[in-house]
Protein backbone atom coordinates (compact mmCIF):
# COMPACT_ATOMS: atom_id res chain seq x y z
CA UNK A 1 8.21 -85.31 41.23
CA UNK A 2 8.45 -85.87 37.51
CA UNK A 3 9.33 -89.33 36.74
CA UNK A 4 12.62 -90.11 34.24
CA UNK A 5 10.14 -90.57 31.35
CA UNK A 6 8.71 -87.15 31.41
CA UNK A 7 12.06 -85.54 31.85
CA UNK A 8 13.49 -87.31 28.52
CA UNK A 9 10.72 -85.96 26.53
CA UNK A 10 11.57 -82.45 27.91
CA UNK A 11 14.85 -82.74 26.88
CA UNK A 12 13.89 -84.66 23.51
CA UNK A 13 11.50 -81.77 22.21
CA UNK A 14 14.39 -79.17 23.41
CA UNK A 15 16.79 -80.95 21.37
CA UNK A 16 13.94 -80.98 18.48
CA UNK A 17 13.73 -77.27 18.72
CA UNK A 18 17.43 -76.65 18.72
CA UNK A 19 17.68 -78.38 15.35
CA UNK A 20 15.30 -76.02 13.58
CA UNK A 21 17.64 -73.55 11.72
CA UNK A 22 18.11 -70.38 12.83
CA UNK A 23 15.10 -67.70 10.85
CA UNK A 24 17.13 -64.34 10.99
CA UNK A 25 15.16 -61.02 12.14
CA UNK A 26 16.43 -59.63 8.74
CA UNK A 27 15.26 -62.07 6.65
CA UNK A 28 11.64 -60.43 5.62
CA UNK A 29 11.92 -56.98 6.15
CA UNK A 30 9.16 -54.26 6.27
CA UNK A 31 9.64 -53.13 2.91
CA UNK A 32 7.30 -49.73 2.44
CA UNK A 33 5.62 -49.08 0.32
CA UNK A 34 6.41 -47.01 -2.71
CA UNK A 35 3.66 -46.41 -4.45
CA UNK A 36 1.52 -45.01 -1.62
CA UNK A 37 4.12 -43.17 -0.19
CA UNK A 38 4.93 -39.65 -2.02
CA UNK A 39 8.10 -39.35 -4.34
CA UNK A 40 10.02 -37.20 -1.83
CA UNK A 41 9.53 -39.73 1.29
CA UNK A 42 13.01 -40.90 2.95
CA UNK A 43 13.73 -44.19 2.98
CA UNK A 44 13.02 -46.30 5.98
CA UNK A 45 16.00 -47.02 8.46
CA UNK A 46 16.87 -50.66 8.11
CA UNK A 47 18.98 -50.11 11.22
CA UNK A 48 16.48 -48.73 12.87
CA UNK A 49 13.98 -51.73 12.38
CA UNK A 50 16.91 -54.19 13.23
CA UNK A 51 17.66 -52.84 16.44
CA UNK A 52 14.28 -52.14 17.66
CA UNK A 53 12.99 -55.96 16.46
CA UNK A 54 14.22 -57.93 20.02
CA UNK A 55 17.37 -60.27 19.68
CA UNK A 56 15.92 -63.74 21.29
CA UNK A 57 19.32 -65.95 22.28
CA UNK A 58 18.85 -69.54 22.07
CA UNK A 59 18.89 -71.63 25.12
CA UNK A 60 21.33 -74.71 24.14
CA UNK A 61 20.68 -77.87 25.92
CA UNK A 62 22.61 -80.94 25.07
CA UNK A 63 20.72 -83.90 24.81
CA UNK A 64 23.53 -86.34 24.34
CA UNK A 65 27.25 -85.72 23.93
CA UNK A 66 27.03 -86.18 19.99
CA UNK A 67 24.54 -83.52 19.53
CA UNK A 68 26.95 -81.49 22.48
CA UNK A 69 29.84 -81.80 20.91
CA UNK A 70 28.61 -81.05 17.18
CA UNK A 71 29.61 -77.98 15.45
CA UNK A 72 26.93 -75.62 15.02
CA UNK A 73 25.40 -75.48 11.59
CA UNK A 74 25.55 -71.82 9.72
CA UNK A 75 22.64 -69.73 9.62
CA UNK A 76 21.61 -69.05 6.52
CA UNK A 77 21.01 -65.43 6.23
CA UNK A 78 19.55 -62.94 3.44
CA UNK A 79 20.90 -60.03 3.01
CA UNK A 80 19.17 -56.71 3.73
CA UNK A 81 17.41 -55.26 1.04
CA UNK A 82 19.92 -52.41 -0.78
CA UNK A 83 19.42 -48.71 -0.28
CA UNK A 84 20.72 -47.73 -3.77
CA UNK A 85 16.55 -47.90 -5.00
CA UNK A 86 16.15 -44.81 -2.26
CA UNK A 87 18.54 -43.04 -3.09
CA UNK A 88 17.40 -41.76 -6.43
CA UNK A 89 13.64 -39.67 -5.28
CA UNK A 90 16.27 -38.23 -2.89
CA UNK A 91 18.51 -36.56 -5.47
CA UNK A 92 15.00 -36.20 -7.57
CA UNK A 93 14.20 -33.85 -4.48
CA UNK A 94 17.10 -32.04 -4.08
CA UNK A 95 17.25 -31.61 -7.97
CA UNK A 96 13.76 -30.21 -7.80
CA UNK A 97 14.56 -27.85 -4.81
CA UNK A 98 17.45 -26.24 -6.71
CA UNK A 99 15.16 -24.80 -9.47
CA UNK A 100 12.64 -23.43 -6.74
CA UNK A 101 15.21 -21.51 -4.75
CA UNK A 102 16.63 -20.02 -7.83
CA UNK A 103 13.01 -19.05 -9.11
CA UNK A 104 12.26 -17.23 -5.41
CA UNK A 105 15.69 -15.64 -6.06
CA UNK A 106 14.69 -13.95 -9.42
CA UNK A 107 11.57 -13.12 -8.44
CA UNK A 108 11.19 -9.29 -6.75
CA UNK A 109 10.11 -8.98 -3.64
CA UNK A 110 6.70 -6.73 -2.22
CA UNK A 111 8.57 -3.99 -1.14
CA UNK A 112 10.33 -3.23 -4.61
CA UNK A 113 7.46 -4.06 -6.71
CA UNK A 114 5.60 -0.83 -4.57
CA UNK A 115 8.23 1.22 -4.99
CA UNK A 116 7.96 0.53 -8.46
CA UNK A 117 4.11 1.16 -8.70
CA UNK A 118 4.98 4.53 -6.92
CA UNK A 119 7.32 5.57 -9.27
CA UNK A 120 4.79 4.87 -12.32
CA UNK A 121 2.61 6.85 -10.42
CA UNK A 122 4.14 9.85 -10.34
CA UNK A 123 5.64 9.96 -13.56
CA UNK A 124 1.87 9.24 -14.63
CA UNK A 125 0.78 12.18 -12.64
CA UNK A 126 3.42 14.62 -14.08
CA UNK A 127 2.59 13.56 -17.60
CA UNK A 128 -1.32 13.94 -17.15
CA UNK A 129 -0.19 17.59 -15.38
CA UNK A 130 2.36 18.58 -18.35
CA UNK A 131 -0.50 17.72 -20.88
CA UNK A 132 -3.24 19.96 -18.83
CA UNK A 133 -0.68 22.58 -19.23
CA UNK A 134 -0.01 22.64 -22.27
CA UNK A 135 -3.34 22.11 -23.72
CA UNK A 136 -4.45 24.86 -21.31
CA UNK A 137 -6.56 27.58 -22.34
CA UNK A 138 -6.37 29.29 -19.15
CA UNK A 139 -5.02 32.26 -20.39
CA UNK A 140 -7.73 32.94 -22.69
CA UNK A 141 -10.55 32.30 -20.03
CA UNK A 142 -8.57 34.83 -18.08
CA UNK A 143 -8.38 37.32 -20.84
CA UNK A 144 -12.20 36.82 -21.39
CA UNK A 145 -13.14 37.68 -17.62
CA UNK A 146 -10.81 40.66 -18.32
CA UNK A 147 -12.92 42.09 -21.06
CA UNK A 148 -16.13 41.25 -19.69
CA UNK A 149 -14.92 43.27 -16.63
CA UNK A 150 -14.16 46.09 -18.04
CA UNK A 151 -17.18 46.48 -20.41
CA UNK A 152 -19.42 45.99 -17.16
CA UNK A 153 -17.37 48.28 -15.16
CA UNK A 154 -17.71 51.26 -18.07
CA UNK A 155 -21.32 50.66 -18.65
CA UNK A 156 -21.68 51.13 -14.88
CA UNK A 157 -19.10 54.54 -14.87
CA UNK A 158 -21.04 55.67 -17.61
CA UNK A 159 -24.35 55.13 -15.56
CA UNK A 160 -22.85 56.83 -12.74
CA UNK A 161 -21.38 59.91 -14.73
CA UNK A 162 -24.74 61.15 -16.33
CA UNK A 163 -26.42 61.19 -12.36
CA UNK A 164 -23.05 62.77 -10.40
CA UNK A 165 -23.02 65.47 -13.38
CA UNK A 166 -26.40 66.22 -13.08
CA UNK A 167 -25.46 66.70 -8.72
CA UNK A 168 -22.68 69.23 -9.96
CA UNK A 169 -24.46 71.30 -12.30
CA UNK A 170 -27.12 71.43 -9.68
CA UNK A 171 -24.54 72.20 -6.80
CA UNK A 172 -23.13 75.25 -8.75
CA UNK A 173 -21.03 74.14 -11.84
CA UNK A 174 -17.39 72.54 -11.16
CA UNK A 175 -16.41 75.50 -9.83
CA UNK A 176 -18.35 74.41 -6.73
CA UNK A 177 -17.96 71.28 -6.97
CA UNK A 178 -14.42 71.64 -6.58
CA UNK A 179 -14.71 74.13 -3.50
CA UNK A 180 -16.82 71.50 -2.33
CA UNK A 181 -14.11 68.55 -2.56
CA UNK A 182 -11.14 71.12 -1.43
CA UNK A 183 -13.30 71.44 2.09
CA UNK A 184 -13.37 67.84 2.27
CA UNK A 185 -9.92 67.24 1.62
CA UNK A 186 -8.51 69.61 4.21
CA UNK A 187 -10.79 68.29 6.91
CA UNK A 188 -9.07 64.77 5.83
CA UNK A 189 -5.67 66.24 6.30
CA UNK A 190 -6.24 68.13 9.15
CA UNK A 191 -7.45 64.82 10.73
CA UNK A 192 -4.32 62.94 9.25
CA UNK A 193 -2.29 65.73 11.03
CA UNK A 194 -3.92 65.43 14.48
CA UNK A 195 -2.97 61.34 13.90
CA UNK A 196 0.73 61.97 13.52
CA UNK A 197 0.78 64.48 16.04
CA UNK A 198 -0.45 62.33 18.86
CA UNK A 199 1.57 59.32 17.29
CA UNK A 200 4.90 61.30 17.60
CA UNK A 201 4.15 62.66 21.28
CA UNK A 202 3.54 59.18 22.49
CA UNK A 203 6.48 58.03 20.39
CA UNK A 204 8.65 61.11 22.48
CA UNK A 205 7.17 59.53 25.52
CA UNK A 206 8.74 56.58 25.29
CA UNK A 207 12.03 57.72 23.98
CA UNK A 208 12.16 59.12 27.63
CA UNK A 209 11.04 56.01 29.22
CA UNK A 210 13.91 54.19 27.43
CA UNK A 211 11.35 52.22 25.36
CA UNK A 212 11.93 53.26 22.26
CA UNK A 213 15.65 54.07 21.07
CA UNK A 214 16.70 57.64 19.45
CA UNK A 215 17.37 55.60 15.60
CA UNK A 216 13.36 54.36 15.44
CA UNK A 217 12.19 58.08 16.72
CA UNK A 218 14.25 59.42 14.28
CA UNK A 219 13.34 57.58 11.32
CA UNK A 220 9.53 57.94 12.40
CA UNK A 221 10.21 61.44 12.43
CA UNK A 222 11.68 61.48 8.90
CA UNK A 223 9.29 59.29 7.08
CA UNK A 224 6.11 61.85 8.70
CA UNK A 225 7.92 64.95 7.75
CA UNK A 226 8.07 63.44 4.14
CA UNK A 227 4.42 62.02 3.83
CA UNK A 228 3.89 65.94 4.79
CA UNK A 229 5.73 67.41 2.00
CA UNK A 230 4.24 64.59 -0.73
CA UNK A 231 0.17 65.32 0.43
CA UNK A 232 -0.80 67.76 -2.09
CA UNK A 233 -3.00 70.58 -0.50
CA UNK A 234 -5.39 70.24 -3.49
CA UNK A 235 -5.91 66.72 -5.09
CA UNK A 236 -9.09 67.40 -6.80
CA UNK A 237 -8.72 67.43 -10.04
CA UNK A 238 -8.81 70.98 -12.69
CA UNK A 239 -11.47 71.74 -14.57
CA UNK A 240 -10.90 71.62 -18.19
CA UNK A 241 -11.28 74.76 -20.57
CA UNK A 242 -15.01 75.25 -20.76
CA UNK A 243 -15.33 74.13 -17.23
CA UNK A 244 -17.60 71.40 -17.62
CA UNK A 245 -17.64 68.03 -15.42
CA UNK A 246 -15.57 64.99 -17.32
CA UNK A 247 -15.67 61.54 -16.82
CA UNK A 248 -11.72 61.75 -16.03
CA UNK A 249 -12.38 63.83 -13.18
CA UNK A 250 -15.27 61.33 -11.88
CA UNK A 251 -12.64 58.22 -12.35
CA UNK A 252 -10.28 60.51 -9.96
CA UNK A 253 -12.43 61.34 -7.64
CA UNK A 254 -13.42 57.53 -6.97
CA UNK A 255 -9.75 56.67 -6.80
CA UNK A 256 -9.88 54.18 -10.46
CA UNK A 257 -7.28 54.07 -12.46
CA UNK A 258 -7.54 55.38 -15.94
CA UNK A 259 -5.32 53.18 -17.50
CA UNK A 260 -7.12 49.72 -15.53
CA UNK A 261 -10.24 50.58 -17.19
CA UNK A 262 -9.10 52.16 -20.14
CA UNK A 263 -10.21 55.66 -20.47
CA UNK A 264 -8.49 57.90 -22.58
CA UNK A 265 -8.39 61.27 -20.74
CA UNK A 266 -6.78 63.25 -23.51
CA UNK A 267 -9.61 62.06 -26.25
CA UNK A 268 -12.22 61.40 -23.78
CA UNK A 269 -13.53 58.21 -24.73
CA UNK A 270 -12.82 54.47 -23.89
CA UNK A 271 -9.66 52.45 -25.20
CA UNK A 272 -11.08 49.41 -27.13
């Protein structure tokens, strides 16, 4: 057991310690640091840091009834440190934000400025086509491979007329010749004839069968009986005055037309 000696100087250093004053948590905060910290940082939570720090509660133990019985002494306490010095990177933050979001507001977004580009684009591509139109000479180069035809298509009718006349004279004259071409053109008709013959049995055919209906026979009928009438029995052409094989008559044999590559029949030469 602990003699009465040992238990006084217990209770002698207790009543040593009680006497110390009173060092508050608050009274040397964690202050951070500012200038490693960057401008737009919040400020640290001083209420935070108080209530996490742990709250010790003195054991009292009266030594005598003096030191019992004696008010206890205030605690001096500092204040914590203001907020007020925080506040102002805050509002420097906010401040700075306000600008930004306006900026992004002004400025287009992707989608429009494409639509834009597009727009350019074609008008671009209209202009460069309006300009290649009319700085064309298309019409020109057109008229040039018209002229260039036609000379190459009279030198050849002109190479082909001295070797067919030289055929006619030797078949007879024109007055053969054109016996000639008047055989020829009846076989073609007679041929033409046998077609629309066979076409409008088949076509009476199925009128019976109820495939075809009386209107479309008749109008078949019609437009064969007038092709008929049209088809001259001689389409070769006269022989002029002195009976003598023209170039005109060549032209209309081989189905040109005089005026395409300008002949003139009534002076017998070429337009141009």
């Amino acid at each position: 057991m602990s003699t009465p000696q040992a238990k006084r100087r217990r209770l002698n250093d207790a009543t040593n310690t009680l006497k110390k004053p009173f060092k508050s948590p608050f009274r040397t905060p964690v202050r951070p640091n500012i200038g490693s910290d960057p401008p737009y940082s919040d400020p640290p939570d001083v209420s935070t840091s108080a209530q996490s720090a742990p709250y010790m509660t003195p054991i009292t133990v009266p030594a005598d009834p003096t030191n019992a019985l004696a008010p206890p002494k205030p605690v001096a306490t500092t204040p914590a440190p203001s907020q007020p010095r925080f506040t102002k990177p805050v509002a420097a933050r906010t401040s700075l934000a306000t600008p930004s979001r306006s900026i992004s507001k002004k400025t287009p977004s992707k989608p429009s400025l494409t639509r834009e580009l597009m727009q350019l684009r074609n008008e671009i591509q209209i202009l460069t086509q309006a300009e290649a139109l009319a700085t064309s000479t298309r019409d020109d180069d057109l008229q040039v491979l018209i002229d260039r035809w036609r000379t190459v298509s009279r030198a050849a009718a002109e190479e082909l007329f001295g070797s067919t006349r030289d055929r006619v004279n030797r078949m007879g004259g024109v007055g053969a010749w054109k016996e000639r071409e008047k055989e020829a053109k009846e076989r073609t008709m007679k041929w033409d004839l046998e077609e629309r013959k066979a076409e409008r049995e088949r076509l009476q055919e199925a009128k019976e069968n109820g495939e075809v209906d009386d209107e479309a026979f008749d109008r078949y009928a019609e437009m064969a009986h007038e092709q008929g009438e049209n088809e001259e029995e001689d389409n070769v052409p006269k022989a002029a005055d002195d009976d003598s094989f023209t170039m005109d008559m060549m032209l209309k044999t081989l189905n040109i037309d005089l005026k395409l590559i300008g002949y003139n029949k009534e002076a017998q030469r070429w337009d141009g």
